[in-house]
C-alpha atoms as a PDB file:
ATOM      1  CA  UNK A   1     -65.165 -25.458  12.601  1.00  0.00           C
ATOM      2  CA  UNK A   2     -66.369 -21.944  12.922  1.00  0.00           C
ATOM      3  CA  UNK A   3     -64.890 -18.920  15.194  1.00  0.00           C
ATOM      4  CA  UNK A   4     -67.193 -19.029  17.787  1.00  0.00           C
ATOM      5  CA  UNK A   5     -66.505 -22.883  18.298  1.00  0.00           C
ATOM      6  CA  UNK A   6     -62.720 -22.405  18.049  1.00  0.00           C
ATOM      7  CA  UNK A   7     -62.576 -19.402  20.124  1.00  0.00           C
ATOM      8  CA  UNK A   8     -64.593 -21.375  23.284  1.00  0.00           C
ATOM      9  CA  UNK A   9     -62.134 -24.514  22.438  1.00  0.00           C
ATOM     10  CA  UNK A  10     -59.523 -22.160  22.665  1.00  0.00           C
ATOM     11  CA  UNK A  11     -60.751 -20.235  26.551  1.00  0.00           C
ATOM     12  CA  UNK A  12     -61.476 -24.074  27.640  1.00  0.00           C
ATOM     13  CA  UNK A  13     -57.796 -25.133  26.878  1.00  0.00           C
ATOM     14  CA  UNK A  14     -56.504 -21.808  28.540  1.00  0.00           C
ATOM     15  CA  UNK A  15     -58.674 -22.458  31.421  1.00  0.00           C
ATOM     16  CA  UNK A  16     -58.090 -25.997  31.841  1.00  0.00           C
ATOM     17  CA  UNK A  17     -54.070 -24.893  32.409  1.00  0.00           C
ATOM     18  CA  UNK A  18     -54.793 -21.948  34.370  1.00  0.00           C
ATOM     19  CA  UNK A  19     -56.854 -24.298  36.840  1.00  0.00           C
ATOM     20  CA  UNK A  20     -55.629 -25.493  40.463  1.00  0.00           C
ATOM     21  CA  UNK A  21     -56.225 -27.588  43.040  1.00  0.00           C
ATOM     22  CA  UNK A  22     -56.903 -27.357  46.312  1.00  0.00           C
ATOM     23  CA  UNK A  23     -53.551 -26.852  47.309  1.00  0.00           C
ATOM     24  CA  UNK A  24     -52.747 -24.007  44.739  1.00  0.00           C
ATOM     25  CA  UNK A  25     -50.740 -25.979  42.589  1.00  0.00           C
ATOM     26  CA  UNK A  26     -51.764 -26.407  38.509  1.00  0.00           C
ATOM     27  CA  UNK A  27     -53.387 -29.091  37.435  1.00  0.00           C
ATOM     28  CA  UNK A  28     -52.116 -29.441  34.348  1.00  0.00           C
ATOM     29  CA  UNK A  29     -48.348 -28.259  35.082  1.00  0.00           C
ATOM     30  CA  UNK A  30     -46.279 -26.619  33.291  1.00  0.00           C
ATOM     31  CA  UNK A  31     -44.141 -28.966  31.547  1.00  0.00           C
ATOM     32  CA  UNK A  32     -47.236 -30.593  30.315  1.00  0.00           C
ATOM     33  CA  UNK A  33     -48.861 -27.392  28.886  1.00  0.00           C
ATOM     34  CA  UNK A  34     -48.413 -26.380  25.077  1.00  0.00           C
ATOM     35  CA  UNK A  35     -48.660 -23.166  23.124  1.00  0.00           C
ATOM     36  CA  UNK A  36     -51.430 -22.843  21.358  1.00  0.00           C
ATOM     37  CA  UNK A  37     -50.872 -22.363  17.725  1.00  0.00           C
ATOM     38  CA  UNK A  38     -53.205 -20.995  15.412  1.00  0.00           C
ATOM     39  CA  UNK A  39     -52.991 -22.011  11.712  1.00  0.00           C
ATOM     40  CA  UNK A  40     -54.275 -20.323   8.483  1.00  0.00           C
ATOM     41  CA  UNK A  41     -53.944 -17.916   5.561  1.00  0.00           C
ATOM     42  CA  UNK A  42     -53.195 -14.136   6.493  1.00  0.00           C
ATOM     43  CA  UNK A  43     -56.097 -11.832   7.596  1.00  0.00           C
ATOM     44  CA  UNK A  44     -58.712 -14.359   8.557  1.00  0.00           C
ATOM     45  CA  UNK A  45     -58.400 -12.947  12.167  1.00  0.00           C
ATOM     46  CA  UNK A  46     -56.330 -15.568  13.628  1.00  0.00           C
ATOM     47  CA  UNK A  47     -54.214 -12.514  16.230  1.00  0.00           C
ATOM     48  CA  UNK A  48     -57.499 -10.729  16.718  1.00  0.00           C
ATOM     49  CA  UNK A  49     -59.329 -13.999  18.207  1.00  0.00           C
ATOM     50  CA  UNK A  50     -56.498 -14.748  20.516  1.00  0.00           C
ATOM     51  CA  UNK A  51     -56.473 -10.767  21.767  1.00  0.00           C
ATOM     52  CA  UNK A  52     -60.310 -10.946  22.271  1.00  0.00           C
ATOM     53  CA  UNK A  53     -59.666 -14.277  24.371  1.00  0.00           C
ATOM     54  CA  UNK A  54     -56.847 -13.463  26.152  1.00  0.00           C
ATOM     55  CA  UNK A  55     -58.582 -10.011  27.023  1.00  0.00           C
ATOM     56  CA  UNK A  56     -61.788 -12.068  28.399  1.00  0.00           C
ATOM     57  CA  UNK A  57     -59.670 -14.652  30.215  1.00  0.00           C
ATOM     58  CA  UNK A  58     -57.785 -12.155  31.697  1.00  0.00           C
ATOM     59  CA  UNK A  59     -54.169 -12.961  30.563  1.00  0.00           C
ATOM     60  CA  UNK A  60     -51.237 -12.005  28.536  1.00  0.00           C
ATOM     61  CA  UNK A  61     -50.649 -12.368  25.206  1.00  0.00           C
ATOM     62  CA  UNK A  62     -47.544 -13.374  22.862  1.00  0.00           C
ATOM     63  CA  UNK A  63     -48.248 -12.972  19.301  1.00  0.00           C
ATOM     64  CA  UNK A  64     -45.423 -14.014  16.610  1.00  0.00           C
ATOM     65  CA  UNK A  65     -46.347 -13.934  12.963  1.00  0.00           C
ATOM     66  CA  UNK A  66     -44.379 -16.589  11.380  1.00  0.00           C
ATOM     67  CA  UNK A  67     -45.661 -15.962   7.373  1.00  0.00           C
ATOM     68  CA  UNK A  68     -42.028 -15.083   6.332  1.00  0.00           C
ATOM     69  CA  UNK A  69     -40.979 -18.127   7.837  1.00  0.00           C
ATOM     70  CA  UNK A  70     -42.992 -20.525   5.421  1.00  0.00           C
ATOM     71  CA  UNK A  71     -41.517 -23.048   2.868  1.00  0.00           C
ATOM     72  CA  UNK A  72     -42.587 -20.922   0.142  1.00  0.00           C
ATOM     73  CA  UNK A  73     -39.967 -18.213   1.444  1.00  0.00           C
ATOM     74  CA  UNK A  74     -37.328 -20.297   1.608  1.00  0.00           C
ATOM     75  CA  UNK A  75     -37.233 -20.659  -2.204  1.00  0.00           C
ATOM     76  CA  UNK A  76     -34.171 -19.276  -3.718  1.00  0.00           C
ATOM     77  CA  UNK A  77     -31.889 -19.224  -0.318  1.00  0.00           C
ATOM     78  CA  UNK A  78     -28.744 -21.009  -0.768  1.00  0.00           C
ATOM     79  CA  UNK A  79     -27.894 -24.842   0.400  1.00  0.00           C
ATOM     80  CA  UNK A  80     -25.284 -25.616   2.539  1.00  0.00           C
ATOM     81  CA  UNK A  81     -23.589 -28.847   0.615  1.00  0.00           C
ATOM     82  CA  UNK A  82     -21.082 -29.700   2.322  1.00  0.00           C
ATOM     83  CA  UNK A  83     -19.209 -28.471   6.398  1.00  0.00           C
ATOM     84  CA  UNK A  84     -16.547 -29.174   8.493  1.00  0.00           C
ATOM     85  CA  UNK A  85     -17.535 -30.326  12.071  1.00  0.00           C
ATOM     86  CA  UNK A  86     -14.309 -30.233  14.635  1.00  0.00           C
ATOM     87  CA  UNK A  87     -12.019 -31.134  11.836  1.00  0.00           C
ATOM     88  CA  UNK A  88     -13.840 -34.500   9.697  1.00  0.00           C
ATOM     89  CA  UNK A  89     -15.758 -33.112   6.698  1.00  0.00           C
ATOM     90  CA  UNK A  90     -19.175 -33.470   6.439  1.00  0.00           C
ATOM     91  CA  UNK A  91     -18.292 -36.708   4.078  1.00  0.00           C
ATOM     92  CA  UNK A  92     -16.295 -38.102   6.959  1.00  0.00           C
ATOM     93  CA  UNK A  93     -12.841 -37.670   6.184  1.00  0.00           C
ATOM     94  CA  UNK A  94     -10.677 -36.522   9.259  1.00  0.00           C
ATOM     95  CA  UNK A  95      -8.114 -33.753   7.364  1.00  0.00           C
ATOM     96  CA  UNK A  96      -6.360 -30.620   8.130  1.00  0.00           C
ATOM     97  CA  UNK A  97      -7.703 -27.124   8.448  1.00  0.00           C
ATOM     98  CA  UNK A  98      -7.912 -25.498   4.694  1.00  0.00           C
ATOM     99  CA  UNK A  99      -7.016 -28.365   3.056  1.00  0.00           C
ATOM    100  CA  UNK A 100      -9.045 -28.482   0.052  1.00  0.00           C
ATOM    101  CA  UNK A 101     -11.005 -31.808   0.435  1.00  0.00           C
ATOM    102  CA  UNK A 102     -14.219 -30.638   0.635  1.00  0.00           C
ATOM    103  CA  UNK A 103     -13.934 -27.931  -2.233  1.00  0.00           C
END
């Protein structure tokens, strides 16, 4: 797919859920709308396509940059093995506060 297809896929999506009817209400409502995410390596203009759209259709925009949040960067960050939960273990055993099971 190239930009100029994506970016008109994207303005009919934001379109379609900005439309309403003849009483005023949306179409598509709200609980049935969905964010639209854009996925792909860093600087291939992902941000600047949704600013040009969002500029053209007139509405604003949220942009979050989730690259530090990829499984790559999780590498290295410790594991949680085992946890109490309202006093049973996370291997099921009902005990008493500090009492060593689990260690």
């Amino acid at each position: 797919m190239n930009i100029k297809r994506a970016k008109q896929e994207i303005k009919d999506t934001i379109e379609a859920y900005l439309k309403k009817d003849e009483f005023g209400s949306y179409v598509i409502g709200s609980v049935r709308q969905r964010p639209v995410l854009l996925i792909g390596p860093p600087g291939v203009g992902k941000t600047q396509i949704m600013e040009q759209i969002s500029q053209e259709c007139g509405i604003g925009l949220v942009a979050y940059t989730i690259t530090h949040h990829t499984r790559q960067s999780a590498i290295g960050l410790p594991f949680i093995e085992k946890r109490e939960y309202g006093g049973i273990c996370s291997n099921g055993i009902y005990h008493e506060r500090d009492c060593g099971c689990c260690l």
